[in-house]
N, C-alpha and C. Protein backbone atom coordinates (compact mmCIF):
# COMPACT_ATOMS: atom_id res chain seq x y z
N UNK A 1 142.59 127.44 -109.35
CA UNK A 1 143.65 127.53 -110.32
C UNK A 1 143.29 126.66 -111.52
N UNK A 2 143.72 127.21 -112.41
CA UNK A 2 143.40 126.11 -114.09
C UNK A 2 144.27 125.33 -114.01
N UNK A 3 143.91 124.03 -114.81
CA UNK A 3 144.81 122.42 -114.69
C UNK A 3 146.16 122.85 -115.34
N UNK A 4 146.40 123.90 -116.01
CA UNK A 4 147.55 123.85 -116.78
C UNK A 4 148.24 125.00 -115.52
N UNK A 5 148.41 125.64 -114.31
CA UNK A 5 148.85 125.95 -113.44
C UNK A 5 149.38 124.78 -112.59
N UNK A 6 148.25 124.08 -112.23
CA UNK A 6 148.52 122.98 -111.91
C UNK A 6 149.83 122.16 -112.08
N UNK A 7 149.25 121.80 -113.25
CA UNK A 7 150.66 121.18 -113.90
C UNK A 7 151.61 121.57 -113.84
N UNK A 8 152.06 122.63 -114.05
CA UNK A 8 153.59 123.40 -114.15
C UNK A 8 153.97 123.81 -112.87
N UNK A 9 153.40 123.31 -111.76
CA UNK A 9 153.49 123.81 -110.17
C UNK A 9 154.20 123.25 -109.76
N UNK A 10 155.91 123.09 -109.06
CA UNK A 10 156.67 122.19 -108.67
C UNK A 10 155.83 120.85 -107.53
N UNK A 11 156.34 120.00 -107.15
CA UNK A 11 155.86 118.95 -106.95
C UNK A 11 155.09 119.31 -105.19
N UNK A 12 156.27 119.96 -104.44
CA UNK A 12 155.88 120.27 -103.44
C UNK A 12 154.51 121.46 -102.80
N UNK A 13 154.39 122.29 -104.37
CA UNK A 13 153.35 123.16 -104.07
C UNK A 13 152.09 122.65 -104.92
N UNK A 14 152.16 121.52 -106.08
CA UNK A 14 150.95 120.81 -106.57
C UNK A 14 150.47 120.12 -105.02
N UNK A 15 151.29 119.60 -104.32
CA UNK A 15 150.31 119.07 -103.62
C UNK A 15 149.74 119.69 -102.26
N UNK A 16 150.51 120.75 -102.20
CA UNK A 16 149.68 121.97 -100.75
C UNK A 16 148.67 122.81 -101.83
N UNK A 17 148.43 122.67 -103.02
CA UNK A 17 147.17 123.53 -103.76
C UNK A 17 146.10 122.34 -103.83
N UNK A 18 146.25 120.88 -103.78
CA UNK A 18 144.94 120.32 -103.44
C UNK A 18 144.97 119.83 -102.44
N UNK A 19 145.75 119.98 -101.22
CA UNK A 19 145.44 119.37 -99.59
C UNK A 19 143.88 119.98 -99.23
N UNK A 20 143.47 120.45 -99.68
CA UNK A 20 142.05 121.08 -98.88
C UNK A 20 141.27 119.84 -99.69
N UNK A 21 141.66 119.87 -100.57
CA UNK A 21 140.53 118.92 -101.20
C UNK A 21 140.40 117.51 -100.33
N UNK A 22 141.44 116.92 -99.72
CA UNK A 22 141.30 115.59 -98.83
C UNK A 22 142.88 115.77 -97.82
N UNK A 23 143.27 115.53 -96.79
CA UNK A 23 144.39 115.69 -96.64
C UNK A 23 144.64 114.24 -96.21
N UNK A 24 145.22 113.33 -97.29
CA UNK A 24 146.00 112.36 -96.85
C UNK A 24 147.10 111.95 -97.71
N UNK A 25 147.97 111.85 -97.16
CA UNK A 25 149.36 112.07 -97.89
C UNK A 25 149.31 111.19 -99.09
N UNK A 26 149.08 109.96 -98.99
CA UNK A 26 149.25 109.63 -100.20
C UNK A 26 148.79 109.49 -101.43
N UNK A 27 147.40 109.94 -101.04
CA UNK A 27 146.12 110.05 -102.45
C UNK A 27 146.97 111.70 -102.52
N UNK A 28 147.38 112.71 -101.72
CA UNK A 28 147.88 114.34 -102.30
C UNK A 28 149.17 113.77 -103.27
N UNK A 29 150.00 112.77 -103.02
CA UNK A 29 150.88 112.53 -103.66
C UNK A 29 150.74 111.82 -105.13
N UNK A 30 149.79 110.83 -105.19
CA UNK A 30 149.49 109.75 -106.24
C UNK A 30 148.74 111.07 -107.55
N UNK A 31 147.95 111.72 -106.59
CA UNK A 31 147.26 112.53 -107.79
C UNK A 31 148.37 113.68 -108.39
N UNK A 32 148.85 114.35 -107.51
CA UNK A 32 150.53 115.26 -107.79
C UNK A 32 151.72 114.54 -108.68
N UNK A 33 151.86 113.32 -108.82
CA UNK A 33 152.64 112.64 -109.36
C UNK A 33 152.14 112.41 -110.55
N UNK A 34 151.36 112.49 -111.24
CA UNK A 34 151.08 111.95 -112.15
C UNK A 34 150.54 112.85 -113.39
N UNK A 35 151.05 114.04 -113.04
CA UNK A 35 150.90 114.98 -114.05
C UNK A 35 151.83 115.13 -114.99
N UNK A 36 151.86 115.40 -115.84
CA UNK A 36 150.71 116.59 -116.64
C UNK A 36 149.58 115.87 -116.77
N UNK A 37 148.37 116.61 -116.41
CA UNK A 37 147.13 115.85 -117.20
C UNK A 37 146.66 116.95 -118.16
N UNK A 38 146.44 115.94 -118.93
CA UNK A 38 146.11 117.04 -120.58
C UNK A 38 144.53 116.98 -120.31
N UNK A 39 143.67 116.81 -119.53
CA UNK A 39 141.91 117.43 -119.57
C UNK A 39 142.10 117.05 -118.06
N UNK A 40 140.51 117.98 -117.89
CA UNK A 40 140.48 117.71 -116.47
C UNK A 40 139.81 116.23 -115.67
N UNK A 41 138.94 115.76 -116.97
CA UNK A 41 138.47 114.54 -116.99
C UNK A 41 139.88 113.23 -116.17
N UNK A 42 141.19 113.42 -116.60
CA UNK A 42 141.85 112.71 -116.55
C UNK A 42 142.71 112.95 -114.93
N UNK A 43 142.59 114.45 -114.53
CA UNK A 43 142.72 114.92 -112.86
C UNK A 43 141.60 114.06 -112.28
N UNK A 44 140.78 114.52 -112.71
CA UNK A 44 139.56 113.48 -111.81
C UNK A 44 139.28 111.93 -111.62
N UNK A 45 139.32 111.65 -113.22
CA UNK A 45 139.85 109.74 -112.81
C UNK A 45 140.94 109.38 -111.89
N UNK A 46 142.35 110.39 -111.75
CA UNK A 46 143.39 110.08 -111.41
C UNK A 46 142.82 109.65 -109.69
N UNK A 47 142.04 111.34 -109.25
CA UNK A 47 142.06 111.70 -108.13
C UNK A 47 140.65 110.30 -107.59
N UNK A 48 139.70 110.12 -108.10
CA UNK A 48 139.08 108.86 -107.98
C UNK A 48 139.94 107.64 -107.60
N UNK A 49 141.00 107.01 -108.36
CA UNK A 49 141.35 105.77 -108.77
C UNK A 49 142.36 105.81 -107.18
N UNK A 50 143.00 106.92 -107.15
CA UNK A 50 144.08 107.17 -106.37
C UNK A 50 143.31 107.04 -104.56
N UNK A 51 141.37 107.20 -104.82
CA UNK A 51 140.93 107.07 -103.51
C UNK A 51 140.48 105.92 -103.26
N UNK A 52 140.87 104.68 -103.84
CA UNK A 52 140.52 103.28 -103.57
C UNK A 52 141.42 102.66 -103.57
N UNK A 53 141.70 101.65 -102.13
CA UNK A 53 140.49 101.80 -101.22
C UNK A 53 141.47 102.95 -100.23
N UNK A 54 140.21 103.51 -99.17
CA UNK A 54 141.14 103.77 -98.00
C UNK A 54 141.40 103.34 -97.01
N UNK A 55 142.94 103.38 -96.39
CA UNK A 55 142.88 102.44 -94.69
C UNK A 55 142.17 103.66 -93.70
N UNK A 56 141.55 102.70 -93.16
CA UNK A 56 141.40 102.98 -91.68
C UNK A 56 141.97 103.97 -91.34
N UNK A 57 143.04 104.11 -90.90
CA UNK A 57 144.43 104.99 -91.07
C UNK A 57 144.10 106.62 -91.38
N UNK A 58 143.78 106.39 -93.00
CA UNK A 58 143.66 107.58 -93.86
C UNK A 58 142.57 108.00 -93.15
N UNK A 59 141.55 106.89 -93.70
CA UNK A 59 139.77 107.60 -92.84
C UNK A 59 139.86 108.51 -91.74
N UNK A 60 140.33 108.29 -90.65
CA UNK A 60 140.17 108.72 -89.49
C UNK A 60 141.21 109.84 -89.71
N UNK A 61 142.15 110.44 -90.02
CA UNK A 61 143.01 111.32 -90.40
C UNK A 61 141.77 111.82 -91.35
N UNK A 62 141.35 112.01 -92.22
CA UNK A 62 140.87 113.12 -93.10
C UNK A 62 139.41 113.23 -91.97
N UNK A 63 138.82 112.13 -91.44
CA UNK A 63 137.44 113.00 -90.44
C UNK A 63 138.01 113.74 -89.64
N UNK A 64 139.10 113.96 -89.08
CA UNK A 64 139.89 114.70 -87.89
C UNK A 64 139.78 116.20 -88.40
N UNK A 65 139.37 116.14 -89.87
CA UNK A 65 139.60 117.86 -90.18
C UNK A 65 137.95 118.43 -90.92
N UNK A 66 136.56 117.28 -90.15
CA UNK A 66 135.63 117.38 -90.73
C UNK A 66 134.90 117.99 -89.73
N UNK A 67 134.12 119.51 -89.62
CA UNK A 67 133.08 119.30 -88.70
C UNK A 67 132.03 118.52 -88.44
N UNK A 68 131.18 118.64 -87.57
CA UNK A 68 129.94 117.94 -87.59
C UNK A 68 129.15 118.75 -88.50
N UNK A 69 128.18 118.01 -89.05
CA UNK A 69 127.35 118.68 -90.25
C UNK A 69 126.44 119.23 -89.39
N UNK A 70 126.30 120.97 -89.91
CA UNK A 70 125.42 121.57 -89.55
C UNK A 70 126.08 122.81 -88.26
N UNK A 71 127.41 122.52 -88.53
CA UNK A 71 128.22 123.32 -87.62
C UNK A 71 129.10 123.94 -88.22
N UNK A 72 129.11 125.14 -88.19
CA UNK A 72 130.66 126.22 -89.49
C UNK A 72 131.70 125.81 -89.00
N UNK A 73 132.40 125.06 -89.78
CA UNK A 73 134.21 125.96 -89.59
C UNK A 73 134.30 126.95 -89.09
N UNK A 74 135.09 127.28 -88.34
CA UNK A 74 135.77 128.27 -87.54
C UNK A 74 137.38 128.30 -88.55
N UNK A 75 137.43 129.49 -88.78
CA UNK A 75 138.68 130.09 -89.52
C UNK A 75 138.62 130.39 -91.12
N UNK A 76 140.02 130.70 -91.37
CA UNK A 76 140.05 130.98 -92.54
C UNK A 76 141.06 130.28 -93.58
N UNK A 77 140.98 128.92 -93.31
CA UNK A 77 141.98 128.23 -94.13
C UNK A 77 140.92 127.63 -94.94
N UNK A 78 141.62 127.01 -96.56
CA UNK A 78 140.85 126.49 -97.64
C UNK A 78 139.85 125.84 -97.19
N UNK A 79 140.54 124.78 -96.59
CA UNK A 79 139.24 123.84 -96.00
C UNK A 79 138.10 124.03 -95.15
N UNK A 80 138.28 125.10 -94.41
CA UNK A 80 136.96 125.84 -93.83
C UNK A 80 136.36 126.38 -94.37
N UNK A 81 136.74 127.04 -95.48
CA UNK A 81 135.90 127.69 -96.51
C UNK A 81 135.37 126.66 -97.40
N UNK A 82 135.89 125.75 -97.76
CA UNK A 82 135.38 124.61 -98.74
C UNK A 82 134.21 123.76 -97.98
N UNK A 83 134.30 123.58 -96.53
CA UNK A 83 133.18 123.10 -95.77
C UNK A 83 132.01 124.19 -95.29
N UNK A 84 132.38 124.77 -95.25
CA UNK A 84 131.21 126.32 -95.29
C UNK A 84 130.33 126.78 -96.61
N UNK A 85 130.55 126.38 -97.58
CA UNK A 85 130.50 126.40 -98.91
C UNK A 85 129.69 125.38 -99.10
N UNK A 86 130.14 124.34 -98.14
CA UNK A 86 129.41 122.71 -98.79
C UNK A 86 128.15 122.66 -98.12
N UNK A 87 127.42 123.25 -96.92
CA UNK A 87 126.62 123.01 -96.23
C UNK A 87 125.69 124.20 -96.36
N UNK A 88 125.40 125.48 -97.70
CA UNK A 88 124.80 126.04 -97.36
C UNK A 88 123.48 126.05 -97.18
N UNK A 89 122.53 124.48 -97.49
CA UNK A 89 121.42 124.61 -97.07
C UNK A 89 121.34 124.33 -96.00
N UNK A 90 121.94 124.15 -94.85
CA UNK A 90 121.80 124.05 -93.33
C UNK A 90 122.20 125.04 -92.99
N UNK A 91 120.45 125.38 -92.52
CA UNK A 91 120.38 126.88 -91.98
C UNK A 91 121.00 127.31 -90.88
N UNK A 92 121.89 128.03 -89.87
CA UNK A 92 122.21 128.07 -88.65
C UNK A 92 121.04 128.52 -87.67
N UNK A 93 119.97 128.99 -88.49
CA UNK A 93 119.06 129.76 -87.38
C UNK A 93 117.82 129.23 -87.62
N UNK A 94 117.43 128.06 -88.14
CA UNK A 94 116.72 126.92 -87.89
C UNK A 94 116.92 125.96 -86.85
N UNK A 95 116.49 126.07 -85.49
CA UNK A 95 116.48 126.13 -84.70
C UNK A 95 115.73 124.17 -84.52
N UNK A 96 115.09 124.37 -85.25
CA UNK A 96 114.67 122.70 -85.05
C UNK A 96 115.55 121.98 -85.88
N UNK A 97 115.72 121.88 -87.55
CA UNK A 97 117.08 121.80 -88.19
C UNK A 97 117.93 121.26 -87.05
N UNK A 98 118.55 122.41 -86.54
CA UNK A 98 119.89 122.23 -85.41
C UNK A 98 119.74 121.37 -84.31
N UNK A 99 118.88 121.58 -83.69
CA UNK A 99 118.54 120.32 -82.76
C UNK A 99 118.73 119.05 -83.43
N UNK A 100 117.99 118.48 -84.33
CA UNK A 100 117.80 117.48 -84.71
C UNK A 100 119.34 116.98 -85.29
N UNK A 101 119.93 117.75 -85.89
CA UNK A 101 121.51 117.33 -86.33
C UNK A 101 122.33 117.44 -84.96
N UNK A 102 122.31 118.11 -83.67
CA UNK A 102 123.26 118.06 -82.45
C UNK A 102 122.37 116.45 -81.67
N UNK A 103 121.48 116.09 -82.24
CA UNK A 103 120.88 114.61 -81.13
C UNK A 103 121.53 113.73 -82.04
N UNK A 104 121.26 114.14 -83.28
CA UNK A 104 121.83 113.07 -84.43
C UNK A 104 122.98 112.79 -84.16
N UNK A 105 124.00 113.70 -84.38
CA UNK A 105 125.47 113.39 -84.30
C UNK A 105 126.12 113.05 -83.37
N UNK A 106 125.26 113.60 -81.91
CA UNK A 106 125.58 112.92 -81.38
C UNK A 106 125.15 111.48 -80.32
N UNK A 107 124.18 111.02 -81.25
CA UNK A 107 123.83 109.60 -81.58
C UNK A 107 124.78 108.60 -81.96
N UNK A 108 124.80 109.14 -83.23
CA UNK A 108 126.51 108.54 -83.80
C UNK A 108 127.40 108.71 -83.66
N UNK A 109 127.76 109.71 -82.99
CA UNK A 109 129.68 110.05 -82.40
C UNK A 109 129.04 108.67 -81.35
N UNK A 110 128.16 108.27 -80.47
CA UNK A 110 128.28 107.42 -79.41
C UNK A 110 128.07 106.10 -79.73
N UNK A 111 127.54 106.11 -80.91
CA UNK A 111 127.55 104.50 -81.93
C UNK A 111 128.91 104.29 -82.35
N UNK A 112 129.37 105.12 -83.18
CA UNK A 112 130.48 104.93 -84.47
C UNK A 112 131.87 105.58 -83.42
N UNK A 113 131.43 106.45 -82.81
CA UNK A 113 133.18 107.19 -82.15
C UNK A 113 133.98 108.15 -83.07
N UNK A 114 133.17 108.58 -84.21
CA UNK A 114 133.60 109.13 -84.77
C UNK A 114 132.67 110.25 -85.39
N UNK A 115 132.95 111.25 -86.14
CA UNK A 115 132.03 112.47 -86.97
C UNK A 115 131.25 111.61 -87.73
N UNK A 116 129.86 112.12 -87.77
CA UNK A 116 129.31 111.53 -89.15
C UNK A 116 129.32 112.89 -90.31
N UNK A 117 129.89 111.98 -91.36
CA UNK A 117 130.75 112.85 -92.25
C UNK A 117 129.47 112.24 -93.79
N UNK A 118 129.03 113.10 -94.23
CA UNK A 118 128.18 112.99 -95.60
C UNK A 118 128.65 114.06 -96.69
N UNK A 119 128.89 113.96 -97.98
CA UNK A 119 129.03 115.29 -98.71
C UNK A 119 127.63 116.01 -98.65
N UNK A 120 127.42 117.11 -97.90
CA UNK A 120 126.32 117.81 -97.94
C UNK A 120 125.95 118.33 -99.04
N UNK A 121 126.81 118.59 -100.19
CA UNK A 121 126.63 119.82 -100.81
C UNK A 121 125.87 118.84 -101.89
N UNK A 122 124.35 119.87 -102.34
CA UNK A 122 123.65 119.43 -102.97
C UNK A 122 122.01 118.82 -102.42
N UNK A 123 122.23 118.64 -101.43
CA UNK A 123 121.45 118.18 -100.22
C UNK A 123 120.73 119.19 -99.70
N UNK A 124 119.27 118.40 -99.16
CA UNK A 124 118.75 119.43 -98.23
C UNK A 124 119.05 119.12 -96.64
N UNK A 125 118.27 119.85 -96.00
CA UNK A 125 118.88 119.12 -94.08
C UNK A 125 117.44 118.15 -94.15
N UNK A 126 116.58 118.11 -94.81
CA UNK A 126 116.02 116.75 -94.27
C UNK A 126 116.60 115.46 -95.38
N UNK A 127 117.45 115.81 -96.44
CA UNK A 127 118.01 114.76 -96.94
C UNK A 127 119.09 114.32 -95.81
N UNK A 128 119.56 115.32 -95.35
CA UNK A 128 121.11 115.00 -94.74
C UNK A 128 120.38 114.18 -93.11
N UNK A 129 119.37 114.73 -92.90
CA UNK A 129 118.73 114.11 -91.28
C UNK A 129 118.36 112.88 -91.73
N UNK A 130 117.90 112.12 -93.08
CA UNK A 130 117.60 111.58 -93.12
C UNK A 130 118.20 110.36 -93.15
N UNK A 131 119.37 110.81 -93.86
CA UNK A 131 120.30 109.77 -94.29
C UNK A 131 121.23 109.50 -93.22
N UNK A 132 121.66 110.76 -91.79
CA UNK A 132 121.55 110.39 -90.83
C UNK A 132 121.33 109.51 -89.55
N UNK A 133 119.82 109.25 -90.33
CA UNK A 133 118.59 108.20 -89.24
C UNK A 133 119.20 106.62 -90.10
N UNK A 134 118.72 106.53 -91.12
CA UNK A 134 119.68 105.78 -92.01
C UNK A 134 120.78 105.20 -91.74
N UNK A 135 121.67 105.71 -91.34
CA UNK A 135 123.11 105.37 -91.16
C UNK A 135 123.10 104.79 -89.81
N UNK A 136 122.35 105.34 -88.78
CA UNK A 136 122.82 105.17 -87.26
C UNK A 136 122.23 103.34 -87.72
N UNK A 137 121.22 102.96 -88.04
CA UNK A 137 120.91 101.83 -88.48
C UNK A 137 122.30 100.44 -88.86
N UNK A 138 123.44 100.99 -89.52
CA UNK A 138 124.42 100.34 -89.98
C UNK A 138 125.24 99.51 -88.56
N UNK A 139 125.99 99.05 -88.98
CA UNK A 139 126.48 98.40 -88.04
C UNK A 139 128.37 98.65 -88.66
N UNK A 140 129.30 98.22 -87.54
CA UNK A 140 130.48 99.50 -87.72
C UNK A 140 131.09 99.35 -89.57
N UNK A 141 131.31 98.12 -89.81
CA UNK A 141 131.88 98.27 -90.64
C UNK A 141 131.10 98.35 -92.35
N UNK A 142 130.01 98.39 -92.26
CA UNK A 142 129.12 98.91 -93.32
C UNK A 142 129.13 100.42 -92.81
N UNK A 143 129.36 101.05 -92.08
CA UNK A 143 129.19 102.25 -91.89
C UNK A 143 130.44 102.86 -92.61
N UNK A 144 131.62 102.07 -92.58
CA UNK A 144 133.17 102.43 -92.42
C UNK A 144 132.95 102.38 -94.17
N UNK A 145 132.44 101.46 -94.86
CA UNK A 145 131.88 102.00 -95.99
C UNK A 145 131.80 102.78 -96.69
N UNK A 146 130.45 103.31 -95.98
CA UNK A 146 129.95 104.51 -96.27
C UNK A 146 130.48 105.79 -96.31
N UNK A 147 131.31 105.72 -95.03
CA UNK A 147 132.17 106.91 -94.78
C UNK A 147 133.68 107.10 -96.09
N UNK A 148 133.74 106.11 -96.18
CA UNK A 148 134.60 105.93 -97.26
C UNK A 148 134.09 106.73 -98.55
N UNK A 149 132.86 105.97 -98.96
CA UNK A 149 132.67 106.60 -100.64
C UNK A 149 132.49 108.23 -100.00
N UNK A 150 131.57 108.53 -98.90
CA UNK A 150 131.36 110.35 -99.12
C UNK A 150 132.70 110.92 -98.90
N UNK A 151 133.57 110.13 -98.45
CA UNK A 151 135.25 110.68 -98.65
C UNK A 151 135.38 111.18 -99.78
N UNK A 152 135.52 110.07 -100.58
CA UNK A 152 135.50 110.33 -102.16
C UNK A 152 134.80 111.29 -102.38
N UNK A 153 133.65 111.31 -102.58
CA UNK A 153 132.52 112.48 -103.17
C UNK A 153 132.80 113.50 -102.81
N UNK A 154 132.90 114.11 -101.78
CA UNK A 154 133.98 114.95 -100.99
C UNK A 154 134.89 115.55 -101.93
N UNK A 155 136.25 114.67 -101.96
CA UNK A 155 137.28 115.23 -102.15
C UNK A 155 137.13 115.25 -103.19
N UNK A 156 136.62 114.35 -104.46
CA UNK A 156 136.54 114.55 -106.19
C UNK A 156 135.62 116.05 -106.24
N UNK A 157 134.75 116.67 -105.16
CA UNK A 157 133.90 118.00 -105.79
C UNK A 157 134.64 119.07 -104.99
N UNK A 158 135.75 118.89 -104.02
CA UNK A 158 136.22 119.75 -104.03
C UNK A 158 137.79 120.22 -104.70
N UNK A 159 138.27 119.17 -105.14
CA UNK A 159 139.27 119.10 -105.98
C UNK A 159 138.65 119.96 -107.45
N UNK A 160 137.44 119.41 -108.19
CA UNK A 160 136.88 119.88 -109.16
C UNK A 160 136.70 121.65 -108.98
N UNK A 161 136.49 122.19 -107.45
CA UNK A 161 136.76 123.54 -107.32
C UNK A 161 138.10 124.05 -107.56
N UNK A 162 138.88 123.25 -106.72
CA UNK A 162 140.41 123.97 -106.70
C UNK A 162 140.98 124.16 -108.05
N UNK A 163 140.76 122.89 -108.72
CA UNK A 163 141.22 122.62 -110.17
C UNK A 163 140.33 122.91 -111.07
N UNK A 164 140.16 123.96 -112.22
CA UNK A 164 139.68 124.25 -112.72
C UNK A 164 140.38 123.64 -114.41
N UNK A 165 139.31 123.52 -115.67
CA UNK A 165 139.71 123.31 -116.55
C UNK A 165 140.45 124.66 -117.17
């Protein structure tokens, strides 16, 4: 949708048109509240400013709706399509690829207890394996970090889809 749809969208449906982009209530609210934005430059600072910092809390609520990288969404809601979209250089029928991301992840689901969550999009799978190998290295709360900013990166490039200038 263009920012000027956006804008004129009552309060309750501005913020179910960017829930795909991150779903945590109160960054969907802070960025929904604060319209009109007259450029899109100024949606995007909003939607930035509005993702620092996050609790704990939020984190683990928005990985709850992340696959593991290198695995499709199943369905047909925004956000499966927006994560299907984000990973198309991870091939499904690269067969070594896939291995190496199902030992990986779950390396770190048994380190961290949680998804390892990277913005793929833009990436190759040996950037994403790499940074992977990388990460299992961290220790929890430099990891909790990390997981934080690709939140961000995340939700600012898929917001930048939903919201168009």
């Amino acid at each position: 949708m263009h920012l000027i749809e956006f804008n004129s969208l009552p309060r309750p449906e501005a913020v179910e048109a960017i829930r795909p982009a991150l779903d945590i209530p109160r960054w969907l609210e802070a960025v929904a509240d604060a319209r009109p934005y007259w450029h899109h430059d100024a949606l995007l600072g909003r939607a930035r400013d509005a993702a620092r910092p996050f609790s704990d809390e939020e984190i683990d609520r928005a990985l709850s709706h992340h696959p593991r990288i290198g695995e499709r969404p199943q369905g047909d809601s925004a956000e499966a399509g927006l994560s299907r979209a984000e990973q198309p250089a991870v091939d499904p029928s690269d067969t070594e690829v896939q291995r190496r991301l199902r030992e990986g992840n779950r390396a770190y689901e048994e380190k961290f207890g949680q998804v390892f969550l990277i913005r793929a999009a833009g990436r190759t799978p040996e950037e994403i394996l790499q940074q992977l190998s990388e990460r299992l290295q961290h220790d929890t709360g430099t990891e909790r970090t990390v997981v934080a900013d690709q939140l961000r990166e995340i939700a600012l490039l898929r917001l930048e889809g939903l919201v168009t200038p």
